[in-house]
C-alpha atoms as a PDB file:
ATOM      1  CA  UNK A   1     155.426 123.654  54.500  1.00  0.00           C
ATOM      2  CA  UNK A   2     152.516 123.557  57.024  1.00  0.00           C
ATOM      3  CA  UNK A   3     149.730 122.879  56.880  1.00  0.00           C
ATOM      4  CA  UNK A   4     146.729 124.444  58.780  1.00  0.00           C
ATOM      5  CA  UNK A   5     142.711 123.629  59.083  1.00  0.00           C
ATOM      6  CA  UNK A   6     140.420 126.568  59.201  1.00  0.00           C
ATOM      7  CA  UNK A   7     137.390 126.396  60.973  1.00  0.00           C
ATOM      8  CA  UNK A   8     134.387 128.886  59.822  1.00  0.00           C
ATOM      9  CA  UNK A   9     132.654 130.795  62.574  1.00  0.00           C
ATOM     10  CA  UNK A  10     129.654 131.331  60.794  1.00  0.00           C
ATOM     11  CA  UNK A  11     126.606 130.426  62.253  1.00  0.00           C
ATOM     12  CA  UNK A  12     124.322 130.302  58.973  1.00  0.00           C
ATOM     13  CA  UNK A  13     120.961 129.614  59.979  1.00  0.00           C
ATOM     14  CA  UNK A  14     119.714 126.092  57.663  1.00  0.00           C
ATOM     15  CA  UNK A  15     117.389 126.677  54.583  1.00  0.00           C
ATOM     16  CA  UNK A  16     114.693 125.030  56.945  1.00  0.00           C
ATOM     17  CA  UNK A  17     113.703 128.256  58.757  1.00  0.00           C
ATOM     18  CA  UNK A  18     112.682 129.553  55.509  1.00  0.00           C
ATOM     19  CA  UNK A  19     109.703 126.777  55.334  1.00  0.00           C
ATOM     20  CA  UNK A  20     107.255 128.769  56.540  1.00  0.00           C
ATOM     21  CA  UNK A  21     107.720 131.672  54.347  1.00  0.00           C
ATOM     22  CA  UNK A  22     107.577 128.979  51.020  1.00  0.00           C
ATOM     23  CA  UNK A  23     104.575 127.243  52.378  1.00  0.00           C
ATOM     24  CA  UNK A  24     102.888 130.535  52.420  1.00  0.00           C
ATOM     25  CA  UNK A  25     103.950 131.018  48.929  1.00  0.00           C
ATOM     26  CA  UNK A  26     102.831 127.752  47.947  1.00  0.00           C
ATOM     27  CA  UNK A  27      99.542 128.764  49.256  1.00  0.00           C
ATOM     28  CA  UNK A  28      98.753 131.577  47.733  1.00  0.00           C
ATOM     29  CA  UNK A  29      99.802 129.911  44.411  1.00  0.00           C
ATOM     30  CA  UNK A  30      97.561 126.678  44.979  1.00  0.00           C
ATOM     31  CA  UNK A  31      94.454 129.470  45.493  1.00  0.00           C
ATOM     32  CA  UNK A  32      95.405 131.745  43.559  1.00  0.00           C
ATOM     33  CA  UNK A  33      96.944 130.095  40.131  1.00  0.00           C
ATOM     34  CA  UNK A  34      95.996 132.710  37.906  1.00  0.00           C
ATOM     35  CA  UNK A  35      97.986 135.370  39.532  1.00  0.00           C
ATOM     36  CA  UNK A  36     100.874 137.065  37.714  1.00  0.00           C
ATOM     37  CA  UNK A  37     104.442 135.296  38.322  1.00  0.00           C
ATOM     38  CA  UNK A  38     106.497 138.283  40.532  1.00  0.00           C
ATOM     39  CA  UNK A  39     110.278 138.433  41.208  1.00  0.00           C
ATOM     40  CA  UNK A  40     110.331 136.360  44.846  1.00  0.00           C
ATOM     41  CA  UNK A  41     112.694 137.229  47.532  1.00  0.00           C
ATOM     42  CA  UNK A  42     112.266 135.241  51.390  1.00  0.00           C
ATOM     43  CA  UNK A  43     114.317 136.992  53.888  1.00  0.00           C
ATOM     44  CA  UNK A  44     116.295 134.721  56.505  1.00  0.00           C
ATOM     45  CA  UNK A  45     114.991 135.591  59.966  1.00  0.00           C
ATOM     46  CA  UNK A  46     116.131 138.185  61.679  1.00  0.00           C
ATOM     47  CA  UNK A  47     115.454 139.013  65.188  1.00  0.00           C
ATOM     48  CA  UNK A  48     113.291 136.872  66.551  1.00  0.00           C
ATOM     49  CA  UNK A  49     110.612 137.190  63.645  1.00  0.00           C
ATOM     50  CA  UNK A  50     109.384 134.686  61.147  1.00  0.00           C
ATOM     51  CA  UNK A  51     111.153 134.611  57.594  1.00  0.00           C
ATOM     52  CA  UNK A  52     109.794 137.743  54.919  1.00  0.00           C
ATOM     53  CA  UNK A  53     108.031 137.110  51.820  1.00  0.00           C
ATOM     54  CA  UNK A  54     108.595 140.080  49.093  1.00  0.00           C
ATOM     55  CA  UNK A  55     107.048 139.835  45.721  1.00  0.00           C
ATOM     56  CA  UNK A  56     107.913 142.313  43.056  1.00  0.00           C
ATOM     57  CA  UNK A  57     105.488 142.723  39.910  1.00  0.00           C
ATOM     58  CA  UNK A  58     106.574 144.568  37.063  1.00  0.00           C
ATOM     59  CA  UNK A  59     103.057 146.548  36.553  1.00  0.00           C
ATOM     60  CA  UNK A  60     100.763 148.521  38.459  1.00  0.00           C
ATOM     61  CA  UNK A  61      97.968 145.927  37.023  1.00  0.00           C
ATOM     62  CA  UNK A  62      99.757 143.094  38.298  1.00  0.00           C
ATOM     63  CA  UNK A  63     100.228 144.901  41.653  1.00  0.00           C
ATOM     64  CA  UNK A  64      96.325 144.955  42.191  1.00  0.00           C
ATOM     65  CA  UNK A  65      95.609 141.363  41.018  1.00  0.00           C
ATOM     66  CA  UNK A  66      98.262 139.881  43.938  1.00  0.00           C
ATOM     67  CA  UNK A  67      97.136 143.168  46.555  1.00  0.00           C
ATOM     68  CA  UNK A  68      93.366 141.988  46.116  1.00  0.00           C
ATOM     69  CA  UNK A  69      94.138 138.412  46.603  1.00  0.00           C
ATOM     70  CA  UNK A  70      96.096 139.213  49.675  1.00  0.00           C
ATOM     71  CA  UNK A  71      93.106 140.931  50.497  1.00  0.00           C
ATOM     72  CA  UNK A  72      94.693 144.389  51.376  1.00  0.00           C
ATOM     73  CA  UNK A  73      92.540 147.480  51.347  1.00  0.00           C
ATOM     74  CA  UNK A  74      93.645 150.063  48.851  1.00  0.00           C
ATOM     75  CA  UNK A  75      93.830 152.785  51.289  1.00  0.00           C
ATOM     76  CA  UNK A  76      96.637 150.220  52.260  1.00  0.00           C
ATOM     77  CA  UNK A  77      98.236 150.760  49.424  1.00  0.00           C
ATOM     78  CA  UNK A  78     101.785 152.873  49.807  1.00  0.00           C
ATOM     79  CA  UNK A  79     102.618 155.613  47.095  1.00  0.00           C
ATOM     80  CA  UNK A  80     106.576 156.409  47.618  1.00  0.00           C
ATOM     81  CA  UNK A  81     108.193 159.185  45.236  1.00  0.00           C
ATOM     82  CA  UNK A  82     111.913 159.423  45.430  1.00  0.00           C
ATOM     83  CA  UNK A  83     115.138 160.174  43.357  1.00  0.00           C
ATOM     84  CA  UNK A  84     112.979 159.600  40.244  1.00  0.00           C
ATOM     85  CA  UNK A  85     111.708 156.643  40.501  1.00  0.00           C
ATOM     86  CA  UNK A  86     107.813 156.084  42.073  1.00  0.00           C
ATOM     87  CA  UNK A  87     106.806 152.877  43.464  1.00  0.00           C
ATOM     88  CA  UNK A  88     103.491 151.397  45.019  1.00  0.00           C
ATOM     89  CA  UNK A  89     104.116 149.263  48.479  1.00  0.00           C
ATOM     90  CA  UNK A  90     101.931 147.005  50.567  1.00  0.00           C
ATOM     91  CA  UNK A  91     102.033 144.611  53.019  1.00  0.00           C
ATOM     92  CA  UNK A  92     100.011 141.366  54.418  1.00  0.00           C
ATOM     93  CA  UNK A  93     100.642 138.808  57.349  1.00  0.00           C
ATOM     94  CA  UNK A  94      99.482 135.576  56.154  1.00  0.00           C
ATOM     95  CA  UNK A  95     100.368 132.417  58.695  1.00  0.00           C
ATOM     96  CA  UNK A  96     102.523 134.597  60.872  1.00  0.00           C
ATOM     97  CA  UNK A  97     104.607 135.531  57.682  1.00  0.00           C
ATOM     98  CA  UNK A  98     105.268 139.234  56.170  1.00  0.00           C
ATOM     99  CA  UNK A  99     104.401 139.670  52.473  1.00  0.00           C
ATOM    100  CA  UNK A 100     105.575 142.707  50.789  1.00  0.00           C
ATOM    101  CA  UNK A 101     104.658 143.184  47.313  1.00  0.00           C
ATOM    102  CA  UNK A 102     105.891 146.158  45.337  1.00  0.00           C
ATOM    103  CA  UNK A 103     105.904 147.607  41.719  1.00  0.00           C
ATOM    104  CA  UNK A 104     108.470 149.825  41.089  1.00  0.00           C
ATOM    105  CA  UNK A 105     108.338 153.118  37.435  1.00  0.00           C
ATOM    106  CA  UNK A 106     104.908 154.558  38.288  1.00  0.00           C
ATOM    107  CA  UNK A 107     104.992 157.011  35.171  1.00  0.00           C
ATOM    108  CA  UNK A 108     103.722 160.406  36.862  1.00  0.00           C
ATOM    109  CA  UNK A 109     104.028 163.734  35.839  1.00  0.00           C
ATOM    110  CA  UNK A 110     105.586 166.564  38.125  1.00  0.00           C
ATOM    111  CA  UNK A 111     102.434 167.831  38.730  1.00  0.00           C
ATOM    112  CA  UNK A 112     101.278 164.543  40.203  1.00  0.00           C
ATOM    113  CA  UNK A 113     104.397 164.030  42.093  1.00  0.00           C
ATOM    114  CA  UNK A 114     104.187 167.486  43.923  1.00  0.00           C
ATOM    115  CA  UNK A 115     100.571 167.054  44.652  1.00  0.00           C
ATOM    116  CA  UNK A 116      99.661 166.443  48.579  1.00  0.00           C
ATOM    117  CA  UNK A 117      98.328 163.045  49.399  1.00  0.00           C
ATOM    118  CA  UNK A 118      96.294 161.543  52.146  1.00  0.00           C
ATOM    119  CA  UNK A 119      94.449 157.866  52.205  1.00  0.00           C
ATOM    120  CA  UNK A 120      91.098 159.718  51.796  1.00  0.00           C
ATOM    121  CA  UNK A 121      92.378 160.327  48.273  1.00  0.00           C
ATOM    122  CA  UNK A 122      92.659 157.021  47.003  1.00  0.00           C
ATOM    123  CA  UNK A 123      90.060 155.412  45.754  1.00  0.00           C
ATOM    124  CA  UNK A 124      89.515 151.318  44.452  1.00  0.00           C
END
């Protein structure tokens, strides 16, 4: 019996380009305390660009609290429709980092989802 050493060739980037994404986080829950807890997800970088913050809430009420303290306008505000499911998107670049927050089961009725839509029609 041999035996062998195997080397990996994966080049994992550390935890410690993730920093700036958690600071930000940290941030916005030191001003913000009140806000709702959301599912958090930091993407590694990629690219050449900073690490992503996304923050999923689980209501469209929630979804406005954290979009007004990011301070994104709600012509801002994306309305996607597909395969069933409808979901309000919107993004933020706080200290270099992306934030995406989303809420996903927007209860609309066919009428509603066939309906055109432009940012004039959205009001605060």
């Amino acid at each position: 019996m041999t035996t062998e050493t195997t080397h990996h060739t994966d080049h994992a980037s550390p935890v410690s380009v993730q920093r700036s994404a958690v600071q930000v986080l940290a941030d916005l829950i030191d001003q913000h305390p009140e806000l709702p807890a959301a599912h958090v997800t930091i993407y590694k970088p990629f690219g050449g660009k900073a690490a992503d913050l996304h923050l999923s809430v689980d209501t469209p009420h929630r979804f406005e609290l954290w979009r007004t303290a990011l301070g994104i306008a709600p012509s801002d505000v994306a309305l996607y429709v597909y395969a069933g499911d409808s979901w309000l998107a919107a993004q933020a670049i706080r200290a270099g980092i992306d934030i995406k927050i989303a809420t996903h089961g927007i209860a609309m009725t066919d009428e509603q989802v066939n309906a055109p839509r432009d940012a004039q029609g959205v009001t605060a």
